[in-house]
PDB file of N, CA and C in Angstrom:
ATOM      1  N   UNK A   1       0.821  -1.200   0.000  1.00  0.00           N
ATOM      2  CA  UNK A   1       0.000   0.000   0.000  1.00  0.00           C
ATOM      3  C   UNK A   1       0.865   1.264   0.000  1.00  0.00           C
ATOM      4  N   UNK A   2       2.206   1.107   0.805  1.00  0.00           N
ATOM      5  CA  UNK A   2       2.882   2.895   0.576  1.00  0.00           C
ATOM      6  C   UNK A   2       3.318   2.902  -0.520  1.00  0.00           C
ATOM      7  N   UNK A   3       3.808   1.387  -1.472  1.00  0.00           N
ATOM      8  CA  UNK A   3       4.209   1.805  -2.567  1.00  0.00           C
ATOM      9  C   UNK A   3       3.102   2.493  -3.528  1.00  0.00           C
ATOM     10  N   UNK A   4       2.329   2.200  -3.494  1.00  0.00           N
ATOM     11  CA  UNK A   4       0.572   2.324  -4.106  1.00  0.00           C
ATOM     12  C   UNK A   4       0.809   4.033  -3.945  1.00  0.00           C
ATOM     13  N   UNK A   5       0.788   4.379  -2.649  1.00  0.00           N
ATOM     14  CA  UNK A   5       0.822   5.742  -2.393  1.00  0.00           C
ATOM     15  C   UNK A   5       2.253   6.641  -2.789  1.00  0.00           C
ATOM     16  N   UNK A   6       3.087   6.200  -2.936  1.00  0.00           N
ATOM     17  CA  UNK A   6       4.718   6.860  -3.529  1.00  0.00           C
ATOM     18  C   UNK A   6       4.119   6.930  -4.334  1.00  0.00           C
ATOM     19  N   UNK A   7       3.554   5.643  -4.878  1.00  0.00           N
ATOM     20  CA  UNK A   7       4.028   6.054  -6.701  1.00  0.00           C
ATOM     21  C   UNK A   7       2.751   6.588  -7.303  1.00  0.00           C
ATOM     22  N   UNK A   8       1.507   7.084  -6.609  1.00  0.00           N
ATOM     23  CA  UNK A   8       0.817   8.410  -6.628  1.00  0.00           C
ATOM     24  C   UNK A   8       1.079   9.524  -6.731  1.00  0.00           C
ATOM     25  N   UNK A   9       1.898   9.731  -5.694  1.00  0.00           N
ATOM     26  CA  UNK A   9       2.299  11.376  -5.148  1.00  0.00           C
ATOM     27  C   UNK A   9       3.802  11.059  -6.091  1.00  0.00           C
ATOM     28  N   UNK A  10       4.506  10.710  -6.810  1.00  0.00           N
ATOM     29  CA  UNK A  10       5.114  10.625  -7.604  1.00  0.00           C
ATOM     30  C   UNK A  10       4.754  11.117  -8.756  1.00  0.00           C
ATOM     31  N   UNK A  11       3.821  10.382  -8.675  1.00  0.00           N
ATOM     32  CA  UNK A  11       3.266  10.864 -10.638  1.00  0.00           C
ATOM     33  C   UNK A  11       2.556  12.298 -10.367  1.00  0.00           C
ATOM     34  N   UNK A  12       1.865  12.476  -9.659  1.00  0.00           N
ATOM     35  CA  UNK A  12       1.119  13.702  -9.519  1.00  0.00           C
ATOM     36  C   UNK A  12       1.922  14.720  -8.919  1.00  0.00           C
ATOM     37  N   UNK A  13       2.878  14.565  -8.577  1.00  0.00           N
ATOM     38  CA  UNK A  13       4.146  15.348  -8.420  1.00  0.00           C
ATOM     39  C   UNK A  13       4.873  15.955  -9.621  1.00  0.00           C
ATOM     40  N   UNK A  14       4.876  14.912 -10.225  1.00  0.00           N
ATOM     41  CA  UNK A  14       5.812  15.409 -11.718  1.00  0.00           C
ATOM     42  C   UNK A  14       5.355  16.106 -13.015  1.00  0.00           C
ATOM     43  N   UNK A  15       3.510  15.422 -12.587  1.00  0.00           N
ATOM     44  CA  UNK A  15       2.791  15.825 -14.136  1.00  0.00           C
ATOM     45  C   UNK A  15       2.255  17.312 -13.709  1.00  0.00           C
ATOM     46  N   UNK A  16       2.215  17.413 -12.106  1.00  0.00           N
ATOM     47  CA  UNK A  16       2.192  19.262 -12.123  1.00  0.00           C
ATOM     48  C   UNK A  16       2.925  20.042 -12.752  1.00  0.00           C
ATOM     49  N   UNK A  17       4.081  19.790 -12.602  1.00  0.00           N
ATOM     50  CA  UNK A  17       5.083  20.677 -13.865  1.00  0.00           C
ATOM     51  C   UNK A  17       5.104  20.699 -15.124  1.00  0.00           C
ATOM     52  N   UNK A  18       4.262  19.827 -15.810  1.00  0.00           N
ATOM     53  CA  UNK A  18       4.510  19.687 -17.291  1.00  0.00           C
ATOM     54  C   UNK A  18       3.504  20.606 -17.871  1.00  0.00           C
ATOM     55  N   UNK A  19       2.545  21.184 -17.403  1.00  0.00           N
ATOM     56  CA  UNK A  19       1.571  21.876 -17.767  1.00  0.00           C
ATOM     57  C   UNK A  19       2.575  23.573 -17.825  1.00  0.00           C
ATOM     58  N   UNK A  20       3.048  23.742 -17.179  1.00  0.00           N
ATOM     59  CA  UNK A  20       3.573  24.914 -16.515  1.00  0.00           C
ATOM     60  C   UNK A  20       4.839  25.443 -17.269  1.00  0.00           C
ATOM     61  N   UNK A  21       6.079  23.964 -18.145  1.00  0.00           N
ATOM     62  CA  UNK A  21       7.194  24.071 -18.540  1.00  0.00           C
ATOM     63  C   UNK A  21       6.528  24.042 -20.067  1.00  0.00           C
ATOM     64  N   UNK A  22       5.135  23.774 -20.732  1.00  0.00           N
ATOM     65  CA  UNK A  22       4.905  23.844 -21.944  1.00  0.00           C
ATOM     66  C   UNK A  22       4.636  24.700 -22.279  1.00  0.00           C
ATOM     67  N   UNK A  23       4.167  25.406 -21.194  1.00  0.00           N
ATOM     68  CA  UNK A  23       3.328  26.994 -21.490  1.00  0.00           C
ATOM     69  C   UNK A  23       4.583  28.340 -21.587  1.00  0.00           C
ATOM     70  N   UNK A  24       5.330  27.632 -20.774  1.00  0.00           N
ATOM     71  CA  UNK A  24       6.507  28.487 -21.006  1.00  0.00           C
ATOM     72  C   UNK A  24       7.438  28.217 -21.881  1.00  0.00           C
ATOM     73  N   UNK A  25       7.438  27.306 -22.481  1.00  0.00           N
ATOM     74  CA  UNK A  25       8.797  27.305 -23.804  1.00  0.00           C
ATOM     75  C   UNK A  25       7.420  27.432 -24.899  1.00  0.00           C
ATOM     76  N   UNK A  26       6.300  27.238 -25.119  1.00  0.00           N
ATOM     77  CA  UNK A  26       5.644  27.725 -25.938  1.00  0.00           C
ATOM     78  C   UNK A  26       5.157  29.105 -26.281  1.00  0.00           C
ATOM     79  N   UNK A  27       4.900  29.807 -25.146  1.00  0.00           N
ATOM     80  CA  UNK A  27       4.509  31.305 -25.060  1.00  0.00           C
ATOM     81  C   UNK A  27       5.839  32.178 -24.995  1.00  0.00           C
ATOM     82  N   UNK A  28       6.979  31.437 -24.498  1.00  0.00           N
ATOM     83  CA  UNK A  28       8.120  32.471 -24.118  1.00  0.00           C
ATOM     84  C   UNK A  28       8.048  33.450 -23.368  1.00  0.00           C
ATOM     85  N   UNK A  29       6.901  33.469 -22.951  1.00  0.00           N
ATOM     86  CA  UNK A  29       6.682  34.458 -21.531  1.00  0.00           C
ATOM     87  C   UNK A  29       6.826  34.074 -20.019  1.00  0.00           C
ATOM     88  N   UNK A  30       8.024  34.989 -19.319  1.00  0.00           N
ATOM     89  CA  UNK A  30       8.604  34.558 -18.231  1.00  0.00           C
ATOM     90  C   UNK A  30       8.490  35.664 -17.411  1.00  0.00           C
ATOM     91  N   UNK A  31       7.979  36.942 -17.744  1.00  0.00           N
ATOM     92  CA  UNK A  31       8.106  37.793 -16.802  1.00  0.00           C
ATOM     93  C   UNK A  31       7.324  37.086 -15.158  1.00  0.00           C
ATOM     94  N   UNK A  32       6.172  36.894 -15.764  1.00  0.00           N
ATOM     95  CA  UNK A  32       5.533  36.508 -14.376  1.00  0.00           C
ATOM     96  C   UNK A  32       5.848  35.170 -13.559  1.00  0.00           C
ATOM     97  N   UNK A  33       6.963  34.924 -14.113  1.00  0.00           N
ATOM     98  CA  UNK A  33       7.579  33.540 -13.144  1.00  0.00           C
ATOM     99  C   UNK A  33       8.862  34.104 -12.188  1.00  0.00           C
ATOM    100  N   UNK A  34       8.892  33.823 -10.519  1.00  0.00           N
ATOM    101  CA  UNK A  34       9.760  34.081  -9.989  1.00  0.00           C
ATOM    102  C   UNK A  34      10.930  33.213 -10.391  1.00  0.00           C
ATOM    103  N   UNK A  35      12.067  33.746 -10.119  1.00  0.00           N
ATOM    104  CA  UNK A  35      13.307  32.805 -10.073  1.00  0.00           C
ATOM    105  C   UNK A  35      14.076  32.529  -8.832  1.00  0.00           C
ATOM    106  N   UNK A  36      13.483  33.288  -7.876  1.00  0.00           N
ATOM    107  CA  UNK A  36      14.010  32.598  -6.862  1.00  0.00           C
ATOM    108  C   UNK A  36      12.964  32.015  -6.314  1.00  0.00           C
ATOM    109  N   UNK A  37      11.792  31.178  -6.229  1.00  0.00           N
ATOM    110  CA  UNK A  37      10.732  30.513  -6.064  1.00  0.00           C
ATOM    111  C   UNK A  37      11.305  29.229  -7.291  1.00  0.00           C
ATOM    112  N   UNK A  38      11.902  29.177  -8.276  1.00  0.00           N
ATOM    113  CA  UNK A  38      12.018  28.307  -9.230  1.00  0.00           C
ATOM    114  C   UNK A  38      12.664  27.792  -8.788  1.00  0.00           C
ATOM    115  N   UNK A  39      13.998  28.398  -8.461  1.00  0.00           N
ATOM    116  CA  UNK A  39      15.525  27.897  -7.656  1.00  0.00           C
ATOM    117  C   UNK A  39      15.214  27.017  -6.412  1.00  0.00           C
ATOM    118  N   UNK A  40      14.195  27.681  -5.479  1.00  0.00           N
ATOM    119  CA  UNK A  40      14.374  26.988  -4.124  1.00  0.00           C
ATOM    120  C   UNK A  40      13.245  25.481  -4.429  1.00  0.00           C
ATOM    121  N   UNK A  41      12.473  25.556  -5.505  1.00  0.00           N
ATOM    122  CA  UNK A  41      11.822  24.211  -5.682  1.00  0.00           C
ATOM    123  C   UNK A  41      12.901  23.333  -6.636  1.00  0.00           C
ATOM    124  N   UNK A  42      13.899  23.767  -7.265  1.00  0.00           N
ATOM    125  CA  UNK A  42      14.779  22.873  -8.214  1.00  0.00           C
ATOM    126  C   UNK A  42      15.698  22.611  -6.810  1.00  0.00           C
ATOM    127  N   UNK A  43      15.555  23.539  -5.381  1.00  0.00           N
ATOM    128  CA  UNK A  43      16.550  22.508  -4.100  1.00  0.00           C
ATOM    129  C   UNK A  43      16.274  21.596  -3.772  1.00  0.00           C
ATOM    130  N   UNK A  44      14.638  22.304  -3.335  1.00  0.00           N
ATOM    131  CA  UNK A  44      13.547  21.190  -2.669  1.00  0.00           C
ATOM    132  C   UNK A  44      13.866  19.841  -3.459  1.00  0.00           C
ATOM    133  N   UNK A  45      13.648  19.728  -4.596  1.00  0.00           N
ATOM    134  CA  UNK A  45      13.747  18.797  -5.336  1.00  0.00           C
ATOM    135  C   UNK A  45      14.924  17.928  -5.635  1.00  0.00           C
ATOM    136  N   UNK A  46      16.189  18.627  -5.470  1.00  0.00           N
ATOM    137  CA  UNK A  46      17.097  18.108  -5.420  1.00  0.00           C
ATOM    138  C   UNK A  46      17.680  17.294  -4.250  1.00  0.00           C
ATOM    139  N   UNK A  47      17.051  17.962  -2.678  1.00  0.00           N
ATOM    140  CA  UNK A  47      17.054  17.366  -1.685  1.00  0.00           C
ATOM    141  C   UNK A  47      16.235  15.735  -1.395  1.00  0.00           C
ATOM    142  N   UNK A  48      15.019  16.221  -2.358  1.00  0.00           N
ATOM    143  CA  UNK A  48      14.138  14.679  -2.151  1.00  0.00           C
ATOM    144  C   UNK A  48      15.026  13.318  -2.707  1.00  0.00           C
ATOM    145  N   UNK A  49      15.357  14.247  -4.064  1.00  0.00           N
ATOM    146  CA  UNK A  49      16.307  12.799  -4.572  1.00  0.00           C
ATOM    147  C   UNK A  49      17.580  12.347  -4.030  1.00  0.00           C
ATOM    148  N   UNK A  50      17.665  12.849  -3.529  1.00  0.00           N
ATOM    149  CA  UNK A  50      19.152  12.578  -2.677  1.00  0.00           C
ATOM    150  C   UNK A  50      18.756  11.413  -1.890  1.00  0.00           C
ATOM    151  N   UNK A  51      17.906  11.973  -1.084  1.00  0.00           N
ATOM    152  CA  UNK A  51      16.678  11.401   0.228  1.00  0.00           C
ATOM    153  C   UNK A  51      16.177  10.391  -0.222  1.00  0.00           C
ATOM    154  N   UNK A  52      15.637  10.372  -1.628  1.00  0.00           N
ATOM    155  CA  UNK A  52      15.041   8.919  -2.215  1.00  0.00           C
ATOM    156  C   UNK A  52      16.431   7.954  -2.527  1.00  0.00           C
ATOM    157  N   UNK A  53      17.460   8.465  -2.748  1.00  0.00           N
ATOM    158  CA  UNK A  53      18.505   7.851  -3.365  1.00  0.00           C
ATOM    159  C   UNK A  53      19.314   7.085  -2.042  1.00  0.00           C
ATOM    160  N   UNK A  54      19.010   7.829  -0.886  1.00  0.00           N
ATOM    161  CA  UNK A  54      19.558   7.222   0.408  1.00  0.00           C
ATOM    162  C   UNK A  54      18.777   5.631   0.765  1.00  0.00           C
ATOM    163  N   UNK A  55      17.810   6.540   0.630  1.00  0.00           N
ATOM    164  CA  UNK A  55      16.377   5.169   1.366  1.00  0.00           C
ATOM    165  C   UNK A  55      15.943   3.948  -0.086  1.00  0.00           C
ATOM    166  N   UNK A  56      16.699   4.224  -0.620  1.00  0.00           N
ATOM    167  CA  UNK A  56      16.492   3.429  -2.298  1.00  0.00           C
ATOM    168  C   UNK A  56      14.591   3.418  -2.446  1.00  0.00           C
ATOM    169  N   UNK A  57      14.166   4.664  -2.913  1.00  0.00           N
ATOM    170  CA  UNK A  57      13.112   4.556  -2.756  1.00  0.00           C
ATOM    171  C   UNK A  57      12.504   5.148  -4.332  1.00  0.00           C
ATOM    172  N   UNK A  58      12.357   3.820  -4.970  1.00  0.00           N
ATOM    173  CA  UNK A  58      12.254   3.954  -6.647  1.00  0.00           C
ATOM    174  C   UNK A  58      11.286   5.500  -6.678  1.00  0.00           C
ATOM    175  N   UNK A  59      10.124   5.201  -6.326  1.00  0.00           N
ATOM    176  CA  UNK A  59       9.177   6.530  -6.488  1.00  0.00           C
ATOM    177  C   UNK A  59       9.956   7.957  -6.459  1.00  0.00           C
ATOM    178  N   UNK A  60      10.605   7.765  -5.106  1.00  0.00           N
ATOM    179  CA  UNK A  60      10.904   9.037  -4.578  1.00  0.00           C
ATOM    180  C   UNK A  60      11.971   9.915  -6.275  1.00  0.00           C
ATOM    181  N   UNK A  61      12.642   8.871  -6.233  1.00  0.00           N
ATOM    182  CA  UNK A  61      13.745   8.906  -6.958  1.00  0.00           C
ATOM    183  C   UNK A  61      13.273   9.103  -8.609  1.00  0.00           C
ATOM    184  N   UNK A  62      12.813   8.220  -9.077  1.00  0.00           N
ATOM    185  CA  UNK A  62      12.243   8.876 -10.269  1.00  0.00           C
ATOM    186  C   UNK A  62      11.394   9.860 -10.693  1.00  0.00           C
ATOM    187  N   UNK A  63      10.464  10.133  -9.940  1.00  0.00           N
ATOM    188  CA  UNK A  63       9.620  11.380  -9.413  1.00  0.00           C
ATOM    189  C   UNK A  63      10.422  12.582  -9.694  1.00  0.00           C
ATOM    190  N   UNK A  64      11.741  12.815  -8.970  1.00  0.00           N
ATOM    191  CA  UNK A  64      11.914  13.421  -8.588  1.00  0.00           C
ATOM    192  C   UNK A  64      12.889  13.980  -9.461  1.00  0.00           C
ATOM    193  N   UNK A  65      13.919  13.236 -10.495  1.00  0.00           N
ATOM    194  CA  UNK A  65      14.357  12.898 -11.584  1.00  0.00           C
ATOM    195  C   UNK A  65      13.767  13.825 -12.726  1.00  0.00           C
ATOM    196  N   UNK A  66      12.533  13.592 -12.907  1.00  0.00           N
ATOM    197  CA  UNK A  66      11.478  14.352 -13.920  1.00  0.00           C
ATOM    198  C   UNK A  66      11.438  15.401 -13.748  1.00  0.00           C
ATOM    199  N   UNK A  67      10.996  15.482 -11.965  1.00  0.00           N
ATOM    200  CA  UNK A  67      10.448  17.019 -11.647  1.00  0.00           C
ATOM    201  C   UNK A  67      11.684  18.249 -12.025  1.00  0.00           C
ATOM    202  N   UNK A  68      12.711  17.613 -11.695  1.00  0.00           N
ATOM    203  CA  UNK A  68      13.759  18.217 -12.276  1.00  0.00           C
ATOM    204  C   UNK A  68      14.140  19.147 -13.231  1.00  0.00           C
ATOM    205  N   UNK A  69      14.032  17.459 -14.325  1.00  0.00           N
ATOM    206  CA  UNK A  69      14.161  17.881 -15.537  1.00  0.00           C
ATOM    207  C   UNK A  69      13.318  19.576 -16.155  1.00  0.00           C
ATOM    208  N   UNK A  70      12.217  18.983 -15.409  1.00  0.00           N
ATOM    209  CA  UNK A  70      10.668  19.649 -15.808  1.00  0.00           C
ATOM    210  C   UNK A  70      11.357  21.670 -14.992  1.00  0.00           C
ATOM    211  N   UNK A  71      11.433  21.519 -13.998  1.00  0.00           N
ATOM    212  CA  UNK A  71      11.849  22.674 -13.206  1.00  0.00           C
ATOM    213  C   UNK A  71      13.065  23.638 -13.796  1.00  0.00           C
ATOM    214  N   UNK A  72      13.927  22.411 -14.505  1.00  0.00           N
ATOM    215  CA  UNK A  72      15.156  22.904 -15.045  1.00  0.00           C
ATOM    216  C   UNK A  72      15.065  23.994 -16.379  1.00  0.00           C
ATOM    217  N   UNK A  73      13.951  23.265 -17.167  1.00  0.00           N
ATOM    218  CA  UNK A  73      13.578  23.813 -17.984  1.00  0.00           C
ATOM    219  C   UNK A  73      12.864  25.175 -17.880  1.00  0.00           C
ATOM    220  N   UNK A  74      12.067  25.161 -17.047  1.00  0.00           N
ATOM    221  CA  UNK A  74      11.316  26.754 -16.567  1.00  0.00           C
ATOM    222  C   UNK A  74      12.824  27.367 -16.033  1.00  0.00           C
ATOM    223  N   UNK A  75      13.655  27.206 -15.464  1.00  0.00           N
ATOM    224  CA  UNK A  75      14.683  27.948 -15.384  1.00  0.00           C
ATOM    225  C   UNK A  75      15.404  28.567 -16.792  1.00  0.00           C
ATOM    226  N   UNK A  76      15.828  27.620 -17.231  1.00  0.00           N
ATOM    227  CA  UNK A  76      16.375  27.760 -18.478  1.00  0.00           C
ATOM    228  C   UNK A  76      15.684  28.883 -19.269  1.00  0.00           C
ATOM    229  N   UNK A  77      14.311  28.338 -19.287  1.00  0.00           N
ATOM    230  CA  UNK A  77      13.226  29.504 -20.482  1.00  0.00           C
ATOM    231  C   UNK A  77      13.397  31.035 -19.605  1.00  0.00           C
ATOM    232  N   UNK A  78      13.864  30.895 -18.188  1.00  0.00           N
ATOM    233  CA  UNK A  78      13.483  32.385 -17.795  1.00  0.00           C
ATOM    234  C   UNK A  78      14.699  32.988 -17.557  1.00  0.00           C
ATOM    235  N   UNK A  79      15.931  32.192 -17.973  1.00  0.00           N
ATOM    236  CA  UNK A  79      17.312  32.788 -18.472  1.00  0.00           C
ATOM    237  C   UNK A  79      16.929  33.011 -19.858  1.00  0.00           C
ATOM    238  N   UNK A  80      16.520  32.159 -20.509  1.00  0.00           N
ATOM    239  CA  UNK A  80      16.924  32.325 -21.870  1.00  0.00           C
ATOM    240  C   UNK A  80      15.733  33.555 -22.649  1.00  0.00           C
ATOM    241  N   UNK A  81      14.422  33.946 -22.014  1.00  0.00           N
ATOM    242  CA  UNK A  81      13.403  34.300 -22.427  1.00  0.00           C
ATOM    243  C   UNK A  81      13.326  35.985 -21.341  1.00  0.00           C
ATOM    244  N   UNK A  82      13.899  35.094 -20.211  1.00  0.00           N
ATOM    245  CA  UNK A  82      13.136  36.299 -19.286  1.00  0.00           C
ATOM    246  C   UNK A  82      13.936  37.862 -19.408  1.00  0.00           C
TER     247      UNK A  82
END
C-alpha cells in the first residue's frame, strides 16, 4: 500500500510541472515567473532525490528525476526568455 501511495504522489508530483514548462517554452513568456521561487523548488527537489537515493526509494527517486528535468527547464526559459 505505501508503494501504491509513492508512486501516486510521484506521478502527480511530476505531471504538475509539465503543464507549466509547456506553457513556457511555448509562449516564451517569463516575466511573471519568480526565479528565486524556481531555484528553491529545483533545491527542494534536489534534496528529495538525494533522500530517495539514500532510502532506495524507486518513487521518490524517479519522481523526482522528472520534476527536475521539468523545473530545469522553466529555469532555463526564464534565463533564456526572461
Amino acid at each position: 500500500m505505501e508503494h501504491l501511495i509513492g508512486g501516486a504522489a510521484a506521478v502527480l508530483g511530476t505531471v504538475c510541472w509539465l503543464p507549466q514548462t509547456l506553457k513556457t517554452w511555448r509562449s516564451r513568456e517569463t516575466k511573471d515567473l519568480s526565479m528565486p521561487a524556481n531555484l528553491l523548488i529545483l533545491a527542494t527537489l534536489s534534496l528529495w532525490l538525494i533522500y530517495g537515493v539514500m532510502i532506495a526509494a524507486w518513487p521518490l527517486i524517479l519522481g523526482n528525476v522528472i520534476s527536475i528535468l521539468l523545473v530545469s527547464a522553466i529555469v532555463i526559459a526564464k534565463l533564456r526568455f526572461g
